[in-house]
C-alpha atoms as a PDB file:
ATOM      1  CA  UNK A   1     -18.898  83.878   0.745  1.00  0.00           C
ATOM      2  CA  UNK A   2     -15.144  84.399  -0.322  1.00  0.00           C
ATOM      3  CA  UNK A   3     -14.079  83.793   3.772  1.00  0.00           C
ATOM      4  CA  UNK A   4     -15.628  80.990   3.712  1.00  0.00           C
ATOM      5  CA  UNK A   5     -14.742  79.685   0.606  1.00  0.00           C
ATOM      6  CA  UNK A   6     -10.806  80.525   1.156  1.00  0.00           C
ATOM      7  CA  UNK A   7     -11.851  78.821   4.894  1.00  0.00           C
ATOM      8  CA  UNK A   8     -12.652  75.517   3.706  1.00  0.00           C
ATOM      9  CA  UNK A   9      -9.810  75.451   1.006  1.00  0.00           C
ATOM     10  CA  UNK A  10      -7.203  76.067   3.774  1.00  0.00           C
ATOM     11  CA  UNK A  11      -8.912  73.602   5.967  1.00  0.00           C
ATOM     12  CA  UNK A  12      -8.192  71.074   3.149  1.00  0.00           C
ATOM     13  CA  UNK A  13      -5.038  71.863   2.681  1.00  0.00           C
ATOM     14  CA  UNK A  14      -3.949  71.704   5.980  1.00  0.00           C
ATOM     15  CA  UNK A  15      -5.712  68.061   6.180  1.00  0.00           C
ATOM     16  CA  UNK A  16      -3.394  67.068   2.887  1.00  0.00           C
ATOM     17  CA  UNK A  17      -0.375  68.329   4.961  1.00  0.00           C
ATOM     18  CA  UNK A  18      -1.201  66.452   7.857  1.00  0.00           C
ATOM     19  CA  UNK A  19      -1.461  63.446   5.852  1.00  0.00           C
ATOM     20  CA  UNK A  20       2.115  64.172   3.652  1.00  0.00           C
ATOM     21  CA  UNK A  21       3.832  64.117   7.235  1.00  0.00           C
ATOM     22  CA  UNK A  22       2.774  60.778   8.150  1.00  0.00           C
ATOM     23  CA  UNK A  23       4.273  59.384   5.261  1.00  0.00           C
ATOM     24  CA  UNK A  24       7.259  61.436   4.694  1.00  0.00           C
ATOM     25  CA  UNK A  25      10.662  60.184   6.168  1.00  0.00           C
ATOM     26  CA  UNK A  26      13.342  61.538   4.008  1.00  0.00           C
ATOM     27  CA  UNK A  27      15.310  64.170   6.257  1.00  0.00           C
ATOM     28  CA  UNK A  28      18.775  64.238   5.057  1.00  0.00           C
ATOM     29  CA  UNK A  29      19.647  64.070   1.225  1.00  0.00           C
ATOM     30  CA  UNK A  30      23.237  64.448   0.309  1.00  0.00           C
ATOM     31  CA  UNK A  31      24.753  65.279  -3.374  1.00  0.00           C
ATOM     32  CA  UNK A  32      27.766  62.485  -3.609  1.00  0.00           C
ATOM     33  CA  UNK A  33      30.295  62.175  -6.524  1.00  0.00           C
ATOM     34  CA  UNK A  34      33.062  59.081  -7.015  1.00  0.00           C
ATOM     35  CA  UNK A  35      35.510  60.412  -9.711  1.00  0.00           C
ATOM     36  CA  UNK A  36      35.650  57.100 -12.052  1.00  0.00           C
ATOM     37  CA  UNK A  37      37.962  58.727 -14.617  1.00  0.00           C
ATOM     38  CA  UNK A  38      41.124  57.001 -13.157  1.00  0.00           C
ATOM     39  CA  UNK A  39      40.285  53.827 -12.712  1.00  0.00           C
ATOM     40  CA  UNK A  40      40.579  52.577 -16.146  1.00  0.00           C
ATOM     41  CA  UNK A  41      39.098  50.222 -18.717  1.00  0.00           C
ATOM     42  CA  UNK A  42      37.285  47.493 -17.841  1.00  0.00           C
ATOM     43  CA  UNK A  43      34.193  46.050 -15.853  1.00  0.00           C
ATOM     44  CA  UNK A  44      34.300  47.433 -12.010  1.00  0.00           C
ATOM     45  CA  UNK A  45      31.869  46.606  -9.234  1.00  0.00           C
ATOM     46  CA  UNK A  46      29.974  49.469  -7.219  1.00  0.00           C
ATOM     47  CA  UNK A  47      27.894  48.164  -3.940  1.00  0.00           C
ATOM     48  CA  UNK A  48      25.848  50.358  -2.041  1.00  0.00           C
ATOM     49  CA  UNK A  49      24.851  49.409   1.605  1.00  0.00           C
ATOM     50  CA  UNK A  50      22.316  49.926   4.453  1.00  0.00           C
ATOM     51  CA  UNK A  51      23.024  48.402   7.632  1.00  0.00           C
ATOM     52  CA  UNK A  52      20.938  47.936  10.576  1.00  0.00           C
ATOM     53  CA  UNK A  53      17.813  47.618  12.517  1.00  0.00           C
ATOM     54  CA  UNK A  54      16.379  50.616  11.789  1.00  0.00           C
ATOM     55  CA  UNK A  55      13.789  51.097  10.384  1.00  0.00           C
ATOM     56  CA  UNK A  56      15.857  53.244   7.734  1.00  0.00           C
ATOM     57  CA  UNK A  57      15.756  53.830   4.421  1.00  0.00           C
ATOM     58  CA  UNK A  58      18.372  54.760   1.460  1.00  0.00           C
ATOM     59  CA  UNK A  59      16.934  55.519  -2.045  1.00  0.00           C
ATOM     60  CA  UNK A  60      19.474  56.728  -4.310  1.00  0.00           C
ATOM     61  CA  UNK A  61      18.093  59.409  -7.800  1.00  0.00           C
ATOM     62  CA  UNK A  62      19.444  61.755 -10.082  1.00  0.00           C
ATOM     63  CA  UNK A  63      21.853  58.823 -10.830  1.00  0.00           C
ATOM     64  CA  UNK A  64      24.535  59.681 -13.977  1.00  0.00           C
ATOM     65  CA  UNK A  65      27.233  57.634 -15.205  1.00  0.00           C
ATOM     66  CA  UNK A  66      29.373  60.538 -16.476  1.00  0.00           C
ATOM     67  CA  UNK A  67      29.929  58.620 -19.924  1.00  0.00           C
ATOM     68  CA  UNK A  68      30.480  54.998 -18.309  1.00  0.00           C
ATOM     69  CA  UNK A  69      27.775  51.605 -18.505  1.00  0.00           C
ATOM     70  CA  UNK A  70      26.012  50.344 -16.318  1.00  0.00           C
ATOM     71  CA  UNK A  71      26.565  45.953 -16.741  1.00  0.00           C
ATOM     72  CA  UNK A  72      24.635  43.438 -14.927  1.00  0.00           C
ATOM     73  CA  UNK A  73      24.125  43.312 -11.677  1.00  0.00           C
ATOM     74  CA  UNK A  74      26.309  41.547  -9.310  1.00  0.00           C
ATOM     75  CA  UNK A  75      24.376  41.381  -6.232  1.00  0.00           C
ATOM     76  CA  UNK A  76      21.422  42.101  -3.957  1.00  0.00           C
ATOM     77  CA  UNK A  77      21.185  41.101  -0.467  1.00  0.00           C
ATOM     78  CA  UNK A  78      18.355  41.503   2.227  1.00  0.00           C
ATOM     79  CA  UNK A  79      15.101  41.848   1.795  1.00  0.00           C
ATOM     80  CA  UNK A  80      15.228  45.467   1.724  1.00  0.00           C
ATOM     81  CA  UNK A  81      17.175  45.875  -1.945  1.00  0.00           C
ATOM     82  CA  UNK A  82      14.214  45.974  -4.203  1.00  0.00           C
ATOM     83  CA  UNK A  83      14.109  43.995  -7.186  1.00  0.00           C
ATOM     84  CA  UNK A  84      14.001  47.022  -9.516  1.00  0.00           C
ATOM     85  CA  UNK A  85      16.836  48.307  -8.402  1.00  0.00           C
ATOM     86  CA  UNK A  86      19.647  49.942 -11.460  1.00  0.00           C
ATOM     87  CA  UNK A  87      22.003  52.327 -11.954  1.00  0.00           C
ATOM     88  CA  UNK A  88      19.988  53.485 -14.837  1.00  0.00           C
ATOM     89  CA  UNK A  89      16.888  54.058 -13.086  1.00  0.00           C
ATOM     90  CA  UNK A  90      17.356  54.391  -9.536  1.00  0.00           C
ATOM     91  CA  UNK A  91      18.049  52.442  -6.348  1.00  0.00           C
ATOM     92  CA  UNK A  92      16.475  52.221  -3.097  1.00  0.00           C
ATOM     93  CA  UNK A  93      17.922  49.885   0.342  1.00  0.00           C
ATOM     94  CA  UNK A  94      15.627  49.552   2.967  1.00  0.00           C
ATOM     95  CA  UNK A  95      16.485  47.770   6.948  1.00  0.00           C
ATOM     96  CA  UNK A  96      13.412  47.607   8.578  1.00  0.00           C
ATOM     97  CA  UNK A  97      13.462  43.571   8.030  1.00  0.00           C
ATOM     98  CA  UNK A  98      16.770  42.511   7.889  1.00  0.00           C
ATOM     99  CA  UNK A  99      20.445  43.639   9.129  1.00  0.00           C
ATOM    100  CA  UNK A 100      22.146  43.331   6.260  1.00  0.00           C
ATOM    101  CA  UNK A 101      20.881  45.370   2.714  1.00  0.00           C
ATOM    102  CA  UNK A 102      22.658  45.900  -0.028  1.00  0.00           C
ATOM    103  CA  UNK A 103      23.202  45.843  -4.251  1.00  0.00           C
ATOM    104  CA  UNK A 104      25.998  45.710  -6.289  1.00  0.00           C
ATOM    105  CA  UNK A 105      26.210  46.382 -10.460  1.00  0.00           C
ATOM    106  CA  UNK A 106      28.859  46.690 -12.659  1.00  0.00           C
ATOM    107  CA  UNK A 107      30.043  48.925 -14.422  1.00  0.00           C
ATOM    108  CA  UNK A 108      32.454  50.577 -17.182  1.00  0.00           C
ATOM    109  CA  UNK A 109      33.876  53.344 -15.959  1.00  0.00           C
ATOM    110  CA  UNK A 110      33.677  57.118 -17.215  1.00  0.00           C
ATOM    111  CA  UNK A 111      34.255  60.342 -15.883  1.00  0.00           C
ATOM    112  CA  UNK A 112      32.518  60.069 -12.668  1.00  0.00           C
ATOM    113  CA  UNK A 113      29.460  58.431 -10.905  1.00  0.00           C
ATOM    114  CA  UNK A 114      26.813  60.983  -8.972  1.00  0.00           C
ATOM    115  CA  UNK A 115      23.814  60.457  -7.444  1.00  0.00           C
ATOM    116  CA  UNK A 116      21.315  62.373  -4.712  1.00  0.00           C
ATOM    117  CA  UNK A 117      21.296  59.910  -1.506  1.00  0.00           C
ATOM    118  CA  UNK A 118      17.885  60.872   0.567  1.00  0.00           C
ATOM    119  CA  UNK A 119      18.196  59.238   4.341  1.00  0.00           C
ATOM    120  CA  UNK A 120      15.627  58.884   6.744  1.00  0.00           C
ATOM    121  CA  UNK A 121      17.005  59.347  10.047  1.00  0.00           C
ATOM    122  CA  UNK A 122      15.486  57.003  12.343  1.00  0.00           C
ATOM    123  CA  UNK A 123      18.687  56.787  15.337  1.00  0.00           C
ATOM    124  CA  UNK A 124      19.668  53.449  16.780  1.00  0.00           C
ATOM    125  CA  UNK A 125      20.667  54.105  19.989  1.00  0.00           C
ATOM    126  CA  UNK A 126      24.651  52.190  20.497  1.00  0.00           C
ATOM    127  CA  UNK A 127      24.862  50.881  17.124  1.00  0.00           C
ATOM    128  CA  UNK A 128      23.635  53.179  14.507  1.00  0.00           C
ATOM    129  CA  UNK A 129      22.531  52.184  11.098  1.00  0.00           C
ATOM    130  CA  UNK A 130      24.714  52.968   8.737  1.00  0.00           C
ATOM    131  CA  UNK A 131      25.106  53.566   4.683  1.00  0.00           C
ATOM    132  CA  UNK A 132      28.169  52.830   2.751  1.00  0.00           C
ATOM    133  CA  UNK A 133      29.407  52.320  -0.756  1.00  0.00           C
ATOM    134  CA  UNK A 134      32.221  50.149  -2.170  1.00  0.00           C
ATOM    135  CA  UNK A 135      34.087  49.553  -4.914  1.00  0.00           C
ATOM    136  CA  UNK A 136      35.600  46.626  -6.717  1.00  0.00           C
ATOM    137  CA  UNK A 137      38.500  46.891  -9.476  1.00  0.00           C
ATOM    138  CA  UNK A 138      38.435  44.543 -12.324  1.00  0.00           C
ATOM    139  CA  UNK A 139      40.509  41.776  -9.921  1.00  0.00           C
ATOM    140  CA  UNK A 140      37.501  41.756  -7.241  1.00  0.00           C
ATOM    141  CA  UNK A 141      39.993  43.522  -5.130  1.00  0.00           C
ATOM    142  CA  UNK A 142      38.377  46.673  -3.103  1.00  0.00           C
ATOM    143  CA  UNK A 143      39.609  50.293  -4.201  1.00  0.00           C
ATOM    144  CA  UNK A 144      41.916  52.186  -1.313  1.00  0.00           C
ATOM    145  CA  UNK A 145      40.326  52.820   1.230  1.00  0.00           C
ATOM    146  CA  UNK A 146      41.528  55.061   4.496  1.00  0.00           C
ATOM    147  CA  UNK A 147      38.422  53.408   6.712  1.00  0.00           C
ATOM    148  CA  UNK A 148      40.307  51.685   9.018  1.00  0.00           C
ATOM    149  CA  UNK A 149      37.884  49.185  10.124  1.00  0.00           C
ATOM    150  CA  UNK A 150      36.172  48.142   6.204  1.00  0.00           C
ATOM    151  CA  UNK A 151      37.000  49.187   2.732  1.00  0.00           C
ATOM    152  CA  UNK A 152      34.720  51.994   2.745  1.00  0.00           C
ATOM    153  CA  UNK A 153      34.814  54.679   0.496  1.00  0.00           C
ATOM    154  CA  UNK A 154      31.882  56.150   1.936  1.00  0.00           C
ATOM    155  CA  UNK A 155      30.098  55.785   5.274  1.00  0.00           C
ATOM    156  CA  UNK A 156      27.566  57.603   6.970  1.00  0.00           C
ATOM    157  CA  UNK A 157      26.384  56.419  10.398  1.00  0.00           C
ATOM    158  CA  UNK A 158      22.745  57.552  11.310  1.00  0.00           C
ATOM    159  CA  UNK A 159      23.553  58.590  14.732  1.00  0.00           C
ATOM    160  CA  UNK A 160      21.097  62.337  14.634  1.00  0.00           C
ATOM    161  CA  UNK A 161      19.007  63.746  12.608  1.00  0.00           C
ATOM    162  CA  UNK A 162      21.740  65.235  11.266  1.00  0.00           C
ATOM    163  CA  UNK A 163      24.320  62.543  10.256  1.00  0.00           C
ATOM    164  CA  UNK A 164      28.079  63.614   8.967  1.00  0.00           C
ATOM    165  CA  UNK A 165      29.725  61.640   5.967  1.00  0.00           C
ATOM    166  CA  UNK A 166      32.590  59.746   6.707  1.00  0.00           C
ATOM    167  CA  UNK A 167      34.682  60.013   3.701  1.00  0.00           C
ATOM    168  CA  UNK A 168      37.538  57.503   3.020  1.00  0.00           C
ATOM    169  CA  UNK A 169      39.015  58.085  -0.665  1.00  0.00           C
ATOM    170  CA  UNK A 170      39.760  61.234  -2.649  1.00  0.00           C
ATOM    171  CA  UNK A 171      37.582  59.890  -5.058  1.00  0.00           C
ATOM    172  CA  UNK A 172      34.597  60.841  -3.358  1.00  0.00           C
ATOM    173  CA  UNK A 173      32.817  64.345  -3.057  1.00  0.00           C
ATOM    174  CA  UNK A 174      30.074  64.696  -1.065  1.00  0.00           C
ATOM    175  CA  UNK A 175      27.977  68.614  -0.216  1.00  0.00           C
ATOM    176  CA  UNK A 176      24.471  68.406   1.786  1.00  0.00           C
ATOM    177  CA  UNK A 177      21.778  68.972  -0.944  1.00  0.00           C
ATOM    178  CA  UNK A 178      18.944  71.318  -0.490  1.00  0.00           C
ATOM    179  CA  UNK A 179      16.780  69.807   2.602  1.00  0.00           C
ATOM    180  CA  UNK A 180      13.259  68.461   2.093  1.00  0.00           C
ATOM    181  CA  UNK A 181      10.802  69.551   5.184  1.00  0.00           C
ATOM    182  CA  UNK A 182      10.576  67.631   7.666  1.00  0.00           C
ATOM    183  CA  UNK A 183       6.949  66.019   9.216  1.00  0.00           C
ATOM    184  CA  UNK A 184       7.823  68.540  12.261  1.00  0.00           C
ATOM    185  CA  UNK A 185       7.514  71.035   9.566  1.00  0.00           C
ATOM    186  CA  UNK A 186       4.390  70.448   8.123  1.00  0.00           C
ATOM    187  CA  UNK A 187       2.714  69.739  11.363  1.00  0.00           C
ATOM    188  CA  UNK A 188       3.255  73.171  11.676  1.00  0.00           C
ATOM    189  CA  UNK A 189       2.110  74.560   8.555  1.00  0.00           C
ATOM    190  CA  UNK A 190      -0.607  72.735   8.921  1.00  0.00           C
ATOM    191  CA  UNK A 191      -1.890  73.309  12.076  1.00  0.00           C
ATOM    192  CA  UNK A 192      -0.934  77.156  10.868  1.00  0.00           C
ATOM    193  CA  UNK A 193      -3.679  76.799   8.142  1.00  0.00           C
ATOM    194  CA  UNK A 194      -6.188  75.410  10.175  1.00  0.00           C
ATOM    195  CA  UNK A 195      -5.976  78.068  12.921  1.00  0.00           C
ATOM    196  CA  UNK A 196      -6.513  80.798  10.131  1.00  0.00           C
ATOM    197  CA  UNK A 197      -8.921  79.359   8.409  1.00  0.00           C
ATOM    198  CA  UNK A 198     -11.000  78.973  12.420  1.00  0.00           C
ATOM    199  CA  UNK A 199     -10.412  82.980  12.252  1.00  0.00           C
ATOM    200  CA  UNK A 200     -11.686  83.566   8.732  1.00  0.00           C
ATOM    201  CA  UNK A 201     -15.209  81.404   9.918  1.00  0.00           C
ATOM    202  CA  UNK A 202     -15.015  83.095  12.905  1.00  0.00           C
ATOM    203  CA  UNK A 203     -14.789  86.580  11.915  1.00  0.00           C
ATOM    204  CA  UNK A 204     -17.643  85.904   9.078  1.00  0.00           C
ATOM    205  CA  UNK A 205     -20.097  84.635  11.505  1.00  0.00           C
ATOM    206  CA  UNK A 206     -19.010  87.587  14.342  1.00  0.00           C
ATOM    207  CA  UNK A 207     -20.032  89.947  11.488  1.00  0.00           C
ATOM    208  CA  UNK A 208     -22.762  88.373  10.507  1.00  0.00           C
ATOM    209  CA  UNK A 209     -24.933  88.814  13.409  1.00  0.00           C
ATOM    210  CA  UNK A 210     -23.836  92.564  13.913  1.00  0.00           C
END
């Protein structure tokens, strides 16, 4: 009775698995930190961007102001910036509908800005998607930026499944955070589960007619 009790439960967990991996996309998640602390008084603009056809998608947690305020929000554009999207509670860019994605809020500067960044990796072949973040002083001018082709501070072209940050200003940290699995990887486990569980009912009913 225990076999095939311990059976059944690994049958439905692999099932659960196999259903997690359809849905999951996140495969790269990166810890990123702008040191604000220079910048000064006043009411700055930060814009976060997702670029592309895709379909990608950037959701941004763990957000922290480092002693600054978030203000109101300066823009959101593309059908893929949701309308809930805030500093304080979290932000999340999507391109599967149009190129062009992005939201922009002010904010009063403290010590620094952090946030996790989880990217799905979906690869455009020739032109990659691509994520980015801006900044705006108090003038509407855009902080120093060594990008030579935008005003970039940070840029991260989805070109594998394992995409390098670009990183344009000292201001900006960024160290790969602890990976999520991938769907590959639960296929696995799953299909790991089910094959024990087919030896545990097999073995029971082998010693059952003996």
């Amino acid at each position: 009775m225990r076999i095939k009790t311990f059976a059944v439960k690994a049958i439905m967990l692999a099932l659960f698995l196999a259903f997690a991996s359809q849905g999951y996309a996140y495969a790269e998640s990166f810890n990123v930190t702008v040191n604000t602390s220079s910048l000064g008084p006043g009411e700055f603009d930060i814009f976060f961007l997702l670029n592309g056809t895709g379909p990608n998608t950037a959701t941004l947690s763990d957000i922290a102001l480092g002693g600054g305020v978030a203000g109101d929000i300066v823009g959101a554009d593309g059908s893929g910036a949701i309308a809930s999207n805030n500093l304080n509670t979290g932000i999340s860019l999507a391109d599967s509908t149009d190129f062009f994605n992005d939201f922009g809020q002010s904010f009063q500067p403290g010590g620094e800005i952090s946030f996790l960044l989880n990217l799905t990796t979906n690869v455009v072949p020739v032109q990659p998607d691509q994520f980015a973040l801006v900044i705006l002083d108090t003038d509407g001018n855009f902080l120093p930026s060594a990008d030579p082709d935008t005003d970039n501070l940070l840029a991260i072209n989805i070109d594998s499944g394992t995409p390098t940050p670009d990183i344009y200003s000292d201001l900006v940290t960024v160290t790969a955070a602890t990976p999520a699995p991938e769907p590959s990887s639960l296929w696995l486990l799953s299909g790991g589960l089910s094959a024990l569980a087919l030896l545990c009912l097999t073995q029971k009913n082998g010693s059952g007619r003996s």
